[in-house]
C-alpha atoms as a PDB file:
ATOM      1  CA  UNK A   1    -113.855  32.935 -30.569  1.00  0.00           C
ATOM      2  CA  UNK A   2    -111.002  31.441 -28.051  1.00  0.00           C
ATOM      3  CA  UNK A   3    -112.345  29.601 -25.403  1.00  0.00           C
ATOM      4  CA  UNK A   4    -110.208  29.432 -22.273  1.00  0.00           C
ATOM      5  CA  UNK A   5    -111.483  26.863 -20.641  1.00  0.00           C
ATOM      6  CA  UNK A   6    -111.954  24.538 -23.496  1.00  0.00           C
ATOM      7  CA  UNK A   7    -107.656  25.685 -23.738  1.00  0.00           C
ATOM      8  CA  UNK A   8    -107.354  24.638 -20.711  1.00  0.00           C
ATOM      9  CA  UNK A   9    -108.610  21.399 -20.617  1.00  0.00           C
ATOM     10  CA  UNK A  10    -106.720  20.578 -23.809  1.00  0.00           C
ATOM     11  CA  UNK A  11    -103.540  22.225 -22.067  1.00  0.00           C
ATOM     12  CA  UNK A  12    -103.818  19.712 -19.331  1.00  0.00           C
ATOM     13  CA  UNK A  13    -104.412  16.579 -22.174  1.00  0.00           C
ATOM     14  CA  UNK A  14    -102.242  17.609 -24.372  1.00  0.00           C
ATOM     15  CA  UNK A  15     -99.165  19.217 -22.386  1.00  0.00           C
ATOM     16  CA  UNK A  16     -99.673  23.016 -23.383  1.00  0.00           C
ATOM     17  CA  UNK A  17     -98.367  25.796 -21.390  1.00  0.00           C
ATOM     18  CA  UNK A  18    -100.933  28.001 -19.965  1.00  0.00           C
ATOM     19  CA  UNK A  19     -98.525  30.263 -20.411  1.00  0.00           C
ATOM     20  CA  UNK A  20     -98.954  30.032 -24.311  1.00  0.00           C
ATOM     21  CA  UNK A  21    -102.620  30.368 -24.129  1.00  0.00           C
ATOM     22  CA  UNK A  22    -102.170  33.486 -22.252  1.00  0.00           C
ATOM     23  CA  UNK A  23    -100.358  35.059 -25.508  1.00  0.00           C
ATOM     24  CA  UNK A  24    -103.723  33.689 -28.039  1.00  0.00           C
ATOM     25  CA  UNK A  25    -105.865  34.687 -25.128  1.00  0.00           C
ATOM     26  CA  UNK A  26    -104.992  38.331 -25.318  1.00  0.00           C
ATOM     27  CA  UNK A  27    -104.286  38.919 -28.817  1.00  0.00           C
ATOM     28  CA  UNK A  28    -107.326  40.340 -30.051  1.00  0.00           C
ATOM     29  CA  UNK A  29    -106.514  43.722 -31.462  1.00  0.00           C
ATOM     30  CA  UNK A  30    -107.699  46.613 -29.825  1.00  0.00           C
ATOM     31  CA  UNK A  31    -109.964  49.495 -31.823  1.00  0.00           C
ATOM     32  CA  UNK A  32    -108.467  52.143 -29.552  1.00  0.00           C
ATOM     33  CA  UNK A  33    -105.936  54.397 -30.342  1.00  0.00           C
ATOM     34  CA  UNK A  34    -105.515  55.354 -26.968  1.00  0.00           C
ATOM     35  CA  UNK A  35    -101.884  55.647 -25.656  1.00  0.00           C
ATOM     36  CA  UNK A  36    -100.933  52.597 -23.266  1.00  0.00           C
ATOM     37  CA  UNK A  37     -97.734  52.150 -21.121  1.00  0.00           C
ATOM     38  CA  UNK A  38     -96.586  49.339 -23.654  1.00  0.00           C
ATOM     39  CA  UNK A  39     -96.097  50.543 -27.418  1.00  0.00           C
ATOM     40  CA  UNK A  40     -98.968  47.839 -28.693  1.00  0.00           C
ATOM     41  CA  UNK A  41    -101.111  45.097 -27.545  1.00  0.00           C
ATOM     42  CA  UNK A  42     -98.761  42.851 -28.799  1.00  0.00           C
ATOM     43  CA  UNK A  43     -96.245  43.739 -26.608  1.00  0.00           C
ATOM     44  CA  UNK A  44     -98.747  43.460 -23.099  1.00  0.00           C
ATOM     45  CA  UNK A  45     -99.726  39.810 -24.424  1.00  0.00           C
ATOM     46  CA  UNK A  46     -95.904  39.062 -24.652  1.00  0.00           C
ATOM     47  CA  UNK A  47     -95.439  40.519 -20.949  1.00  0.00           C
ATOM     48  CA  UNK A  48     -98.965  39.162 -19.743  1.00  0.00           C
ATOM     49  CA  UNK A  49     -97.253  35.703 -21.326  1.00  0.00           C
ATOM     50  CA  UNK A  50     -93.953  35.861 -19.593  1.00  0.00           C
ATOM     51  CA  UNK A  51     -95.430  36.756 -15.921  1.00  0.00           C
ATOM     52  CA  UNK A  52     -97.635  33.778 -16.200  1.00  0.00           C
ATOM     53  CA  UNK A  53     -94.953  31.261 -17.131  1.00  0.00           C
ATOM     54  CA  UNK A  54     -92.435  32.250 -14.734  1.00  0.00           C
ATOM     55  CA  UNK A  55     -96.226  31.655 -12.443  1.00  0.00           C
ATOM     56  CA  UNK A  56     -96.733  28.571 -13.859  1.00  0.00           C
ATOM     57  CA  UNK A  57     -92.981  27.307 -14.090  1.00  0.00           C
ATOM     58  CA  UNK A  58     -93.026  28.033 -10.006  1.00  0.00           C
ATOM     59  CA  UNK A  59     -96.062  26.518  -9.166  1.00  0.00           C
ATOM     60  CA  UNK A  60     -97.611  29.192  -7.273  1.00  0.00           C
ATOM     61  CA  UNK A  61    -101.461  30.001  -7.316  1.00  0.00           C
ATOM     62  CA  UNK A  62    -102.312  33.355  -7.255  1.00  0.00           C
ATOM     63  CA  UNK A  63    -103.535  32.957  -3.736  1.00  0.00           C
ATOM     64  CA  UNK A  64     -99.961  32.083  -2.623  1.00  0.00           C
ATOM     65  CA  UNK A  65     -98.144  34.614  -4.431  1.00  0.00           C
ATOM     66  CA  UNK A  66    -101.075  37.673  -2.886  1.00  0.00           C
ATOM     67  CA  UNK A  67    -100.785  36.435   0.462  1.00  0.00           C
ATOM     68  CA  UNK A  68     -96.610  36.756  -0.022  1.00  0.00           C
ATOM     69  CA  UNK A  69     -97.518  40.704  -1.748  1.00  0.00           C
ATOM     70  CA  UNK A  70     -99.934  41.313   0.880  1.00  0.00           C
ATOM     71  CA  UNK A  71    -102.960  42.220  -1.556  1.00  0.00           C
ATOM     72  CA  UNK A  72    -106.057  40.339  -2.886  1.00  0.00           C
ATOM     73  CA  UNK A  73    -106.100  37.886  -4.814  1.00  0.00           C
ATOM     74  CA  UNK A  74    -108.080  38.781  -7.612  1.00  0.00           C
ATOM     75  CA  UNK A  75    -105.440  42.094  -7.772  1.00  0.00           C
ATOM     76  CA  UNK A  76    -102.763  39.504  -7.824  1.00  0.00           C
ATOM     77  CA  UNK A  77    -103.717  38.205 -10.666  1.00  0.00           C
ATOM     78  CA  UNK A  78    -104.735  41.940 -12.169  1.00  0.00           C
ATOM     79  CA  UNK A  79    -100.721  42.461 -11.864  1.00  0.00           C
ATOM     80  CA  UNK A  80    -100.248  39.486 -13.911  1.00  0.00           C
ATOM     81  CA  UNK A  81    -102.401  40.273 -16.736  1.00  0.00           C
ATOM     82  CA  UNK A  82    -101.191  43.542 -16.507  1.00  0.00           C
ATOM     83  CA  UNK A  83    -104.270  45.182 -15.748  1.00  0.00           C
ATOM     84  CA  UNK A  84    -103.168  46.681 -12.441  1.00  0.00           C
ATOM     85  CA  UNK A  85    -100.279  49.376 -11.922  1.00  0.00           C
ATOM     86  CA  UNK A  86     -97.270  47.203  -9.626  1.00  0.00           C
ATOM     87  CA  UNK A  87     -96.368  49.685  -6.513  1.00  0.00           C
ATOM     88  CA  UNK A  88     -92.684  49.839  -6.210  1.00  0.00           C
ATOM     89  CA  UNK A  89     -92.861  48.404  -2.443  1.00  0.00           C
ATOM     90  CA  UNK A  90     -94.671  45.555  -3.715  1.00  0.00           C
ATOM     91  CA  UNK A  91     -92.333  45.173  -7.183  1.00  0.00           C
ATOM     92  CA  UNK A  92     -89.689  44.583  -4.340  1.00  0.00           C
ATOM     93  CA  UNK A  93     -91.406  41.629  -2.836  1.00  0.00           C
ATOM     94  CA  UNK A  94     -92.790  40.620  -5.831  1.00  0.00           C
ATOM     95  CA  UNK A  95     -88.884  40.833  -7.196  1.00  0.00           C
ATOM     96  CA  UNK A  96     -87.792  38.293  -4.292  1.00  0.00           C
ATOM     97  CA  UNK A  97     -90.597  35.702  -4.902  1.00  0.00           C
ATOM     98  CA  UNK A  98     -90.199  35.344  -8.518  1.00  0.00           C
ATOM     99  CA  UNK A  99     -86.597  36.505  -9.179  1.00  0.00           C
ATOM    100  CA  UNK A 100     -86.951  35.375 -12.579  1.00  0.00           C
ATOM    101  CA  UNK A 101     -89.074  38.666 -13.695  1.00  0.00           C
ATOM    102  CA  UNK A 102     -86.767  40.938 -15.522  1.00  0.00           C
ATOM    103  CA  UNK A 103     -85.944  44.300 -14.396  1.00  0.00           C
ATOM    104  CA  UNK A 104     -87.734  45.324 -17.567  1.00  0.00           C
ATOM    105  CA  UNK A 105     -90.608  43.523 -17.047  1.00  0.00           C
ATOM    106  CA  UNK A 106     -90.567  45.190 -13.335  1.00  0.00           C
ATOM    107  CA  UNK A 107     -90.579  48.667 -14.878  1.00  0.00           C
ATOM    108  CA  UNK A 108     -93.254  47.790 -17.677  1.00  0.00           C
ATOM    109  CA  UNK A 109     -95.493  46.840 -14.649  1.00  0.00           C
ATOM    110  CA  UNK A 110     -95.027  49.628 -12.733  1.00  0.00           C
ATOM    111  CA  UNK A 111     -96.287  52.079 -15.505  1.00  0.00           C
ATOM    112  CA  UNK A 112     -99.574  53.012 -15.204  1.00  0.00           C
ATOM    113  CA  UNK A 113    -101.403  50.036 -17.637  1.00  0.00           C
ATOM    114  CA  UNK A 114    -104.080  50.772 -20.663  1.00  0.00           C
ATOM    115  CA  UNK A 115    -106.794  49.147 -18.587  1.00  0.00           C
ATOM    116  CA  UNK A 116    -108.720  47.219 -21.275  1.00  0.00           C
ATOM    117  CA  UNK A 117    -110.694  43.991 -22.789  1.00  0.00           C
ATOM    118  CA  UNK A 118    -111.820  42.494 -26.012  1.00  0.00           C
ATOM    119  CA  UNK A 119    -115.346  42.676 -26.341  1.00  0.00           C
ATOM    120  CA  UNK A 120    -115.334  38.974 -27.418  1.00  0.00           C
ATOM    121  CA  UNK A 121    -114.553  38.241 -23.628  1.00  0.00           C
ATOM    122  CA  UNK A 122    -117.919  38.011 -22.728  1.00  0.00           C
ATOM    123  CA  UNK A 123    -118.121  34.974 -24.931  1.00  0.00           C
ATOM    124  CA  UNK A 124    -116.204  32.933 -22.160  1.00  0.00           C
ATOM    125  CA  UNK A 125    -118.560  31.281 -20.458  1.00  0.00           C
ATOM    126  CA  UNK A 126    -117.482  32.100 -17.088  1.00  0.00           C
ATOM    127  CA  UNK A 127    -117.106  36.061 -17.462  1.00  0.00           C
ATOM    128  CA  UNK A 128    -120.565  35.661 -19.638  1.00  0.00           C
ATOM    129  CA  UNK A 129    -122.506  34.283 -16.569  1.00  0.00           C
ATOM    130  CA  UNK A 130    -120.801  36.867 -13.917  1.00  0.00           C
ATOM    131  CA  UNK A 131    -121.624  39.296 -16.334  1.00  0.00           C
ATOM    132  CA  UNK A 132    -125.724  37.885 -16.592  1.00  0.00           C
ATOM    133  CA  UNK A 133    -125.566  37.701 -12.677  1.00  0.00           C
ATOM    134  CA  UNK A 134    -124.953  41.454 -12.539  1.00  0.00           C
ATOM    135  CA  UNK A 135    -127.552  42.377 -14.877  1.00  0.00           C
ATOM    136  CA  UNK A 136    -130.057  40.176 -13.515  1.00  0.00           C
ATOM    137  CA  UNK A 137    -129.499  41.681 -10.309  1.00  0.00           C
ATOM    138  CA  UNK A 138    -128.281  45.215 -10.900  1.00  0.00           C
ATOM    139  CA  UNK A 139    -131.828  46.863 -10.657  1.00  0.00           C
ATOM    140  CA  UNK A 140    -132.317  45.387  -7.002  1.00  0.00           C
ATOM    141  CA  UNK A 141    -128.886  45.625  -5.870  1.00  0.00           C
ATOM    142  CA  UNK A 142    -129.083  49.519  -7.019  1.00  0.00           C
ATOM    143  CA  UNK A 143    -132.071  49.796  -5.206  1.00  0.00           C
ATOM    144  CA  UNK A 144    -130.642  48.621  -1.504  1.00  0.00           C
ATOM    145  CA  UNK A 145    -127.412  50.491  -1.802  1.00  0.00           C
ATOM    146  CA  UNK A 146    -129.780  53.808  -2.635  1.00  0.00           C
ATOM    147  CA  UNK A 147    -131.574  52.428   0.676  1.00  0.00           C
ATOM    148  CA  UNK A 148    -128.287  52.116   2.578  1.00  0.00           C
ATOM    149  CA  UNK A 149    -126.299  54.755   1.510  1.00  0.00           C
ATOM    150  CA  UNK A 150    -128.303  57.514  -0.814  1.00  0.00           C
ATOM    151  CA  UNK A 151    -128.389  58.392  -3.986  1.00  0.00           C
ATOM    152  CA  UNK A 152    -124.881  57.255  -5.871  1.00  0.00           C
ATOM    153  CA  UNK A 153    -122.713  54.482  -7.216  1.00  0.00           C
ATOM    154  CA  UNK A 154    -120.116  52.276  -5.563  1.00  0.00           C
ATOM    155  CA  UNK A 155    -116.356  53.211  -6.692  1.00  0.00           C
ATOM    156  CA  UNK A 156    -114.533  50.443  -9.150  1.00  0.00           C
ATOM    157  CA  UNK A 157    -111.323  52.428  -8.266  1.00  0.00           C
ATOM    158  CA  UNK A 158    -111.426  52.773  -4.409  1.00  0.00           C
ATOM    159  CA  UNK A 159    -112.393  49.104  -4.749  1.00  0.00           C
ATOM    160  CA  UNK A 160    -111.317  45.752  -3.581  1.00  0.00           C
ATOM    161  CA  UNK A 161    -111.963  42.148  -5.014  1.00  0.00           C
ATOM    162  CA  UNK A 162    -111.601  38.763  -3.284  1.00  0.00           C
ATOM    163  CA  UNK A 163    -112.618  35.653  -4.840  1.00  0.00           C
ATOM    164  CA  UNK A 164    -113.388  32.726  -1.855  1.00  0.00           C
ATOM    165  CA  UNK A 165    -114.060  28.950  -2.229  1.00  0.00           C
ATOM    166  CA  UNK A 166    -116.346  28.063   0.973  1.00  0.00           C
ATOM    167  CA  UNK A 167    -118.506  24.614   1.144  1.00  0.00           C
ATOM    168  CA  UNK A 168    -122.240  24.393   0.776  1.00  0.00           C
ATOM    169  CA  UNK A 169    -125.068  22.686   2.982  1.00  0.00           C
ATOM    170  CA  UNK A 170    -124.535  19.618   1.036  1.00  0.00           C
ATOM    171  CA  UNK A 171    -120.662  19.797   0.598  1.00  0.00           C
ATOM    172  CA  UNK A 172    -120.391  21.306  -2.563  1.00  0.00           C
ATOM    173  CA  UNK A 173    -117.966  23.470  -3.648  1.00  0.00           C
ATOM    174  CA  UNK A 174    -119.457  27.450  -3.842  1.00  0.00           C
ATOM    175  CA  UNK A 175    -117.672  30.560  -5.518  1.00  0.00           C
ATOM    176  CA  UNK A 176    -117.634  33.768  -3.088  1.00  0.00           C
ATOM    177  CA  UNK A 177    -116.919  36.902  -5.046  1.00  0.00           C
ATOM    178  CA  UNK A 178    -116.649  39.936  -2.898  1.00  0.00           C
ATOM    179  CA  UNK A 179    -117.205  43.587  -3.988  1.00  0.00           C
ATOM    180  CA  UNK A 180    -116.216  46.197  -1.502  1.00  0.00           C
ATOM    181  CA  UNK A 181    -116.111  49.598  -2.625  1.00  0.00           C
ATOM    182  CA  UNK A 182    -115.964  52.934  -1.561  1.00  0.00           C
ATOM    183  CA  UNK A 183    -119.418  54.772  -2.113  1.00  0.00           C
ATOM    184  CA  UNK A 184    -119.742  57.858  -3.925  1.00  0.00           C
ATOM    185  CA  UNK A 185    -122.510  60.289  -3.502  1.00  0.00           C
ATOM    186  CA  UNK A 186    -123.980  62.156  -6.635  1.00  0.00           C
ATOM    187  CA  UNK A 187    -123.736  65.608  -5.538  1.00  0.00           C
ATOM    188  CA  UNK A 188    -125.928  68.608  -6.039  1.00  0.00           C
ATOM    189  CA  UNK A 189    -124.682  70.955  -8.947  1.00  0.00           C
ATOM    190  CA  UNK A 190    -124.259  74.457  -6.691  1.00  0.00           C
ATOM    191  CA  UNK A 191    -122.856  76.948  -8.626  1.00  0.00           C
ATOM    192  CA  UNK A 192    -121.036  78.805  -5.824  1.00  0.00           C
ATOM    193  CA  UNK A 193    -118.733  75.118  -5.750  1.00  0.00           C
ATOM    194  CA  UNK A 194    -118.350  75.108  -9.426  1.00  0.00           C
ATOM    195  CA  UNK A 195    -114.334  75.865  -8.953  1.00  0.00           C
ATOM    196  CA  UNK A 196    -114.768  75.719 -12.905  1.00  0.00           C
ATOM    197  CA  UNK A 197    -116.002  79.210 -12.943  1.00  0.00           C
ATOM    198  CA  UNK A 198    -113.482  80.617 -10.409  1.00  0.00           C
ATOM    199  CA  UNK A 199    -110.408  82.161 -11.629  1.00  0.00           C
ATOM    200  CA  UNK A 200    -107.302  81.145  -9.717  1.00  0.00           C
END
């Protein structure tokens, strides 16, 4: 199992490009067969890998590069890994920031991506403990959203994700991940607006 942030300490020691890691990093072969935008996984770790060393080669954190696109920063880095589908007003600005993206690489972004993830992710141990803290909580934060809003579920499309770095009561440094999503109400079944069963 790769271990990113074990690579990324030994980047730092050792002089390797995160940039490289990326390429390891995302090289697990998918089981899908599931037609993507690029013709193999192979191909989105070679783009994912060339995004994040003209990143890395600029110096710019994904904070500085959202704030210049105008979206959040955890999207920001979505577009990077490819995960995301680049708008063509925001390829534009993206274009003038980073003018070392090929048009290609432009285009390949702005296809709509295979949205995907090895399941051997959830060995990191960062995405392993976000993951625990939604389990952990999932059955009470269900149950106050079914108090706020009703019965339904909140929207991972209509959907927004910041990531925050705030100070605690004794100074130490705190992660602030924020979910907002549109909610979306399970609806009752009625036949007469089952457009399924209507003939156009």
């Amino acid at each position: 199992m790769f271990n990113l942030i074990k690579f990324k300490r030994l980047s730092h020691s050792q002089n390797i490009s995160l940039s490289s890691v990326a390429l390891k990093y995302f090289s697990v072969k998918s089981n899908l067969s599931l037609k993507s935008s690029t013709n193999s996984q192979e191909e989105k770790c070679e783009l994912v890998s060339r995004l994040l060393s003209i990143k890395e080669k600029k110096g710019f954190t994904f904070d500085h590069i959202a704030n210049q696109l105008g979206v959040t920063n955890a999207y920001c880095a979505q577009l990077f890994y490819n995960q995301a589908q680049l708008k063509p007003q925001t390829s534009k600005k993206l274009k003038e920031l980073l003018p070392d993206i090929s048009e290609a690489d432009l285009q390949e972004m702005q296809k709509a991506p295979n949205r995907s993830y090895s399941p051997n992710i959830l060995q990191e141990p960062h995405i392993y403990r976000m993951n625990e803290a939604v389990l952990h909580y999932g059955e009470s934060l269900k149950a106050v959203v079914n108090e706020k809003f009703g019965d339904g579920i909140m929207s991972a499309i209509d959907f927004y994700v910041t990531v925050d770095k705030v100070k605690g009561v004794h100074g130490e440094d705190r992660v602030v991940l924020t979910f907002n999503g549109k909610f979306l109400p399970h609806v009752e079944q009625l036949v007469e607006n089952d457009t399924s069963k209507k003939r156009l």
